[in-house]
C-alpha atoms as a PDB file:
ATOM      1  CA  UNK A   1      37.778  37.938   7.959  1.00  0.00           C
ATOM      2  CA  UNK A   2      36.654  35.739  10.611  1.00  0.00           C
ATOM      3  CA  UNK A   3      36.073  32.179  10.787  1.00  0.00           C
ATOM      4  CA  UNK A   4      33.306  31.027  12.774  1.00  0.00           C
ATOM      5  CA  UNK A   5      34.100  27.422  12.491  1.00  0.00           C
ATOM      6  CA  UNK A   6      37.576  27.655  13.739  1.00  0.00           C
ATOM      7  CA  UNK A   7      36.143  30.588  16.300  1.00  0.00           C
ATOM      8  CA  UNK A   8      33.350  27.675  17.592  1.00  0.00           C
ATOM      9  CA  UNK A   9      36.193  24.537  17.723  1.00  0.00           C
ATOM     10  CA  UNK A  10      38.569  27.043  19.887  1.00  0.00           C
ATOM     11  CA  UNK A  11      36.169  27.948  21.966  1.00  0.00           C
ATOM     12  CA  UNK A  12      34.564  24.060  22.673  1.00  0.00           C
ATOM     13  CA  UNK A  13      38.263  23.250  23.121  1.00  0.00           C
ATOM     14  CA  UNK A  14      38.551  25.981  25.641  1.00  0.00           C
ATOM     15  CA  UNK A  15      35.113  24.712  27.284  1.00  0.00           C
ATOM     16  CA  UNK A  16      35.644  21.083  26.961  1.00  0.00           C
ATOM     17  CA  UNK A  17      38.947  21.548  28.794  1.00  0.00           C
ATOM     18  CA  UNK A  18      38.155  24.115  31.477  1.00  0.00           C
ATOM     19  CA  UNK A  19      34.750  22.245  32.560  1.00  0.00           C
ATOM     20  CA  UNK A  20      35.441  18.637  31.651  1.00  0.00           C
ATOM     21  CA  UNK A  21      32.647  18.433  29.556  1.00  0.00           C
ATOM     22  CA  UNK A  22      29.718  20.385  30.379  1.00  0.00           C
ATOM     23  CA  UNK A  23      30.696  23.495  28.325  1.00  0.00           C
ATOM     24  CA  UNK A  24      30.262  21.081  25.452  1.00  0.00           C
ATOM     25  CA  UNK A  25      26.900  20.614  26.074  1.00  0.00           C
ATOM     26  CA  UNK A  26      26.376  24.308  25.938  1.00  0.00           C
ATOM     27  CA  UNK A  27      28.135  24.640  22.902  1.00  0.00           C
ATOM     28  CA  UNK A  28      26.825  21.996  20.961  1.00  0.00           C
ATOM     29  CA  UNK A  29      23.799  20.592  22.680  1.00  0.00           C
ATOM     30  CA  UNK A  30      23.425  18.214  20.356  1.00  0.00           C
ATOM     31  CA  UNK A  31      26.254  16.278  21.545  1.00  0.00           C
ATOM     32  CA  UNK A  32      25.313  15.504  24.973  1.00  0.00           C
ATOM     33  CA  UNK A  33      21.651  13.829  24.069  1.00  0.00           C
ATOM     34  CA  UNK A  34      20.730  10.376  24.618  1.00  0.00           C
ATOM     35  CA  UNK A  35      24.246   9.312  25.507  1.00  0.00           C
ATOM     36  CA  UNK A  36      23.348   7.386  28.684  1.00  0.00           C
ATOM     37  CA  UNK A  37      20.441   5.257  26.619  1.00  0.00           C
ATOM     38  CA  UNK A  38      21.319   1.838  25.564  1.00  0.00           C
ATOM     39  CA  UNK A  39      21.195   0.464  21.972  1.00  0.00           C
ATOM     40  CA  UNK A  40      17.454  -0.450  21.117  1.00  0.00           C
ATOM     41  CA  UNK A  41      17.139  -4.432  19.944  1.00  0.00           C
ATOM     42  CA  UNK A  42      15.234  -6.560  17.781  1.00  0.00           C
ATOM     43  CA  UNK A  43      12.800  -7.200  20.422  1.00  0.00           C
ATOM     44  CA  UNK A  44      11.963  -3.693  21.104  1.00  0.00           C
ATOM     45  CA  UNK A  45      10.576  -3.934  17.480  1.00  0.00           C
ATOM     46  CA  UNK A  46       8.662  -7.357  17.199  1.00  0.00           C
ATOM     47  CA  UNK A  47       4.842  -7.141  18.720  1.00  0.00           C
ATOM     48  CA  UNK A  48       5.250  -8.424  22.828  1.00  0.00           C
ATOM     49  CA  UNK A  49       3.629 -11.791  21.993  1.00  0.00           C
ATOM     50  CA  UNK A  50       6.760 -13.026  20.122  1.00  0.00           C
ATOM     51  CA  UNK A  51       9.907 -13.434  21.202  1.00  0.00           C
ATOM     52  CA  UNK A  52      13.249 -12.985  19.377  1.00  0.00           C
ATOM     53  CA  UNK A  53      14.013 -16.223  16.965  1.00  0.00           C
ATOM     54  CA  UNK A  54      16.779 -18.489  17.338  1.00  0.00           C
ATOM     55  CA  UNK A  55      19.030 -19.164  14.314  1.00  0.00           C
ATOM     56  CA  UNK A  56      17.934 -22.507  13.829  1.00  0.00           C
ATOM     57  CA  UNK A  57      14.111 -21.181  14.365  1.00  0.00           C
ATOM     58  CA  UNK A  58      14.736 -18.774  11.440  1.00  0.00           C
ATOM     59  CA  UNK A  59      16.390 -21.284   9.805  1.00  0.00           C
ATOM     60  CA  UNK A  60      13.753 -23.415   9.716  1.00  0.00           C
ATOM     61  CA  UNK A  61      11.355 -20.895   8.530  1.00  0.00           C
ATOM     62  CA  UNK A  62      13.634 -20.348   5.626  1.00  0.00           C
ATOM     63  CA  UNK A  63      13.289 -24.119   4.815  1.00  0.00           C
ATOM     64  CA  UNK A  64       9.332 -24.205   5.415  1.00  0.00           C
ATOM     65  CA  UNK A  65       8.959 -21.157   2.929  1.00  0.00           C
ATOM     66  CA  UNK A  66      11.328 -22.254   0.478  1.00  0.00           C
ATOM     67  CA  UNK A  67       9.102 -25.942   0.763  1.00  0.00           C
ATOM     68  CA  UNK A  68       6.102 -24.412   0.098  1.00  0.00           C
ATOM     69  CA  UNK A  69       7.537 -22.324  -3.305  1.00  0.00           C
ATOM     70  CA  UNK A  70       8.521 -25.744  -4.364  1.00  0.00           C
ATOM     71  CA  UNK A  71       5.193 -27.213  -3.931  1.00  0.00           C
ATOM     72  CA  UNK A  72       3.583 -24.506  -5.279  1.00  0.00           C
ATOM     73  CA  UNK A  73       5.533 -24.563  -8.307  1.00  0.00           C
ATOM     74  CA  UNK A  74       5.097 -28.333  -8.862  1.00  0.00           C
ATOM     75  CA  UNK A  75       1.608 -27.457  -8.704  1.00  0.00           C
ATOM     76  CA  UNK A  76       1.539 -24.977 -11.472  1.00  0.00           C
ATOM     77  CA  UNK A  77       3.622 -27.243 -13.483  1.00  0.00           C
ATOM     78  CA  UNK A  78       1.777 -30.259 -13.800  1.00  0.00           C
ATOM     79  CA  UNK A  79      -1.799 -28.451 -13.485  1.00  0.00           C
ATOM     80  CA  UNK A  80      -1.449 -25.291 -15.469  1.00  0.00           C
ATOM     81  CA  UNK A  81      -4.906 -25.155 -16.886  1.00  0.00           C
ATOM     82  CA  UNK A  82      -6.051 -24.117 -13.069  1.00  0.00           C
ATOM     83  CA  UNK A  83      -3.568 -21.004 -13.329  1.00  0.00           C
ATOM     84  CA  UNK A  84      -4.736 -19.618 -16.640  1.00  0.00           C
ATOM     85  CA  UNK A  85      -6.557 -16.402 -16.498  1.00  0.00           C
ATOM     86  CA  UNK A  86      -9.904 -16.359 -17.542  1.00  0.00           C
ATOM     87  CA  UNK A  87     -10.734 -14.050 -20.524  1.00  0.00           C
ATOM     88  CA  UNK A  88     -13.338 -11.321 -19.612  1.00  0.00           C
ATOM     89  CA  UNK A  89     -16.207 -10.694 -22.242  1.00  0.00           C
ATOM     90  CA  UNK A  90     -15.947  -6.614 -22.532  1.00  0.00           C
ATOM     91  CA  UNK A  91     -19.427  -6.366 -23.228  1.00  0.00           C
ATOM     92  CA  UNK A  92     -20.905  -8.669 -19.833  1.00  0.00           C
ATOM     93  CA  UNK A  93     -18.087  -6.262 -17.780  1.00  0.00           C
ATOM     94  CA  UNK A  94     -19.651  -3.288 -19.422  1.00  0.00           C
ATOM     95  CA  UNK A  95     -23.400  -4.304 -18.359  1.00  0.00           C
ATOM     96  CA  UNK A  96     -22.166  -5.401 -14.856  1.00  0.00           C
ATOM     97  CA  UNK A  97     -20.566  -1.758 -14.270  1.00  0.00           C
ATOM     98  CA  UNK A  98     -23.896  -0.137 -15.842  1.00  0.00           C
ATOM     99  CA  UNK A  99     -26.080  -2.616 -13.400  1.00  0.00           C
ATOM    100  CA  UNK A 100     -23.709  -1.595 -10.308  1.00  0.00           C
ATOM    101  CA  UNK A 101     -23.790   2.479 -10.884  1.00  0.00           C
ATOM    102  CA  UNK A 102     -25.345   3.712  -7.699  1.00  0.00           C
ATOM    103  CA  UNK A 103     -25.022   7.484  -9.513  1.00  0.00           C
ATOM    104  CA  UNK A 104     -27.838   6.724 -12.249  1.00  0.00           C
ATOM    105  CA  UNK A 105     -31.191   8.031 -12.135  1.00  0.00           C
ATOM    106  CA  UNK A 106     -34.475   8.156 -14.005  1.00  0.00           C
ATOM    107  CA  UNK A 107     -33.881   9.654 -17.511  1.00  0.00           C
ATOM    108  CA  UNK A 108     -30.421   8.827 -17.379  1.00  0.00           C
ATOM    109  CA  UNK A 109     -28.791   7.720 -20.758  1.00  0.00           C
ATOM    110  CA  UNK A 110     -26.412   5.240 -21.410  1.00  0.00           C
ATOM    111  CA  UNK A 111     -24.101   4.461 -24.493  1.00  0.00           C
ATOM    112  CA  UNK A 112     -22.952   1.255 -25.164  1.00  0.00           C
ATOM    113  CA  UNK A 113     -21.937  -0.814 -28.210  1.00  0.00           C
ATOM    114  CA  UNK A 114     -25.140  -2.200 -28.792  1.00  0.00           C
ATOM    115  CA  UNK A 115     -26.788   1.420 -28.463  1.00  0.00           C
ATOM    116  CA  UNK A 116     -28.673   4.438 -26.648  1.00  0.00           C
ATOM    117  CA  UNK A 117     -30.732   3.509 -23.244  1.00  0.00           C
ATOM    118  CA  UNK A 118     -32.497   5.176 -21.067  1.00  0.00           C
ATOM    119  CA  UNK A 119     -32.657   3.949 -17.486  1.00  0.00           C
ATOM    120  CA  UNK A 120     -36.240   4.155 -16.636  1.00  0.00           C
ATOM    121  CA  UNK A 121     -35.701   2.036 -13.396  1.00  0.00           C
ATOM    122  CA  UNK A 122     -36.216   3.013  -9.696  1.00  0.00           C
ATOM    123  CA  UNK A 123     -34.121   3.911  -6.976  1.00  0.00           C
ATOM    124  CA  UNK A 124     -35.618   1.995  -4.399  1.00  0.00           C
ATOM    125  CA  UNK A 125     -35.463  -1.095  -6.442  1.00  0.00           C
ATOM    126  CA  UNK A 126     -32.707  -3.619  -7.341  1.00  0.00           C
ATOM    127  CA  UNK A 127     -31.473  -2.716 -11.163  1.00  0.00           C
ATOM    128  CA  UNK A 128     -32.648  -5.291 -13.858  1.00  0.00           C
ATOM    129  CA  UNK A 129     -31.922  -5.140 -17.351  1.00  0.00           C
ATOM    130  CA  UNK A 130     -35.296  -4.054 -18.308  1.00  0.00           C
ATOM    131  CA  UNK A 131     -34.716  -1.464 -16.465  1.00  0.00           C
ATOM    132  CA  UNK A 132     -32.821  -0.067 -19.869  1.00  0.00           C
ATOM    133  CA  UNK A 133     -35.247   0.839 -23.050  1.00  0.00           C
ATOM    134  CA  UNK A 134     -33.635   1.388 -26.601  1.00  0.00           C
ATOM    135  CA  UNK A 135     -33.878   4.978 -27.440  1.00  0.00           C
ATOM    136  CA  UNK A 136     -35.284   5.040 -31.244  1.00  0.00           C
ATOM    137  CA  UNK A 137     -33.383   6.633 -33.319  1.00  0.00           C
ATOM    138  CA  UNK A 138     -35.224   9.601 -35.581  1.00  0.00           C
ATOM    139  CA  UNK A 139     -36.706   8.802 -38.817  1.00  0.00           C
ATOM    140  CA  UNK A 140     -34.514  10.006 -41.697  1.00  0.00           C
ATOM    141  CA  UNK A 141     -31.409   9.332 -40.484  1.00  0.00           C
END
């Protein structure tokens, strides 16, 4: 049975020694790419405008940043009714999404927990409230 990895390492060994070098190439091109290119650095990736930071320069970022957690903190410790979220009423987010809805039209009818409306309102006009009436429910039921 043949082998065709030992068959491909003779014959680069053959190449490699008979052409110093080249045959590799033909062999395995994959080899012989970018080997003359240098080494790409840290500045090749930051934007032109800045230049590559010293240690102490990032070392003094470190200290700024960690600074400003510690502030922040403090901040949140001895004021935490600023950072408290502020409960949402359901039923004034509910009318505020019905308001916003640029997909209603005329006739349109809208459920919500305090009943049936139907938008009578007008495209061409900002939505108001009124804009809503009750739909009456049928006698008898």
């Amino acid at each position: 049975m043949l082998n065709i990895g030992a068959l491909r390492s003779a014959l680069l060994g053959v190449l490699v020694g008979t052409s110093g070098g080249l045959g590799a190439c033909l062999v395995d091109p994959m080899s012989c790419l970018a080997q003359d290119e240098p080494e790409p650095s840290i500045n090749d990736y930051l934007p032109s405008s800045e230049a590559e930071l010293t240690r102490d320069q990032w070392r003094q970022r470190i200290e700024d940043a960690r600074q400003r957690a510690r502030e922040v903190s403090r901040e949140r410790r001895e004021h935490p009714e600023l950072y408290k979220p502020v409960p949402e009423d359901p039923d004034l987010v509910a009318t505020e999404r019905i308001l916003n809805d640029e997909s209603l039209q005329r006739g349109d009818i809208v459920t919500t927990k305090k009943g049936m409306f139907i938008y009578q309102g007008r495209t061409d006009q900002p939505r108001r409230e009124q804009d809503f009436v009750p739909v009456a429910p049928k006698p008898g039921r």
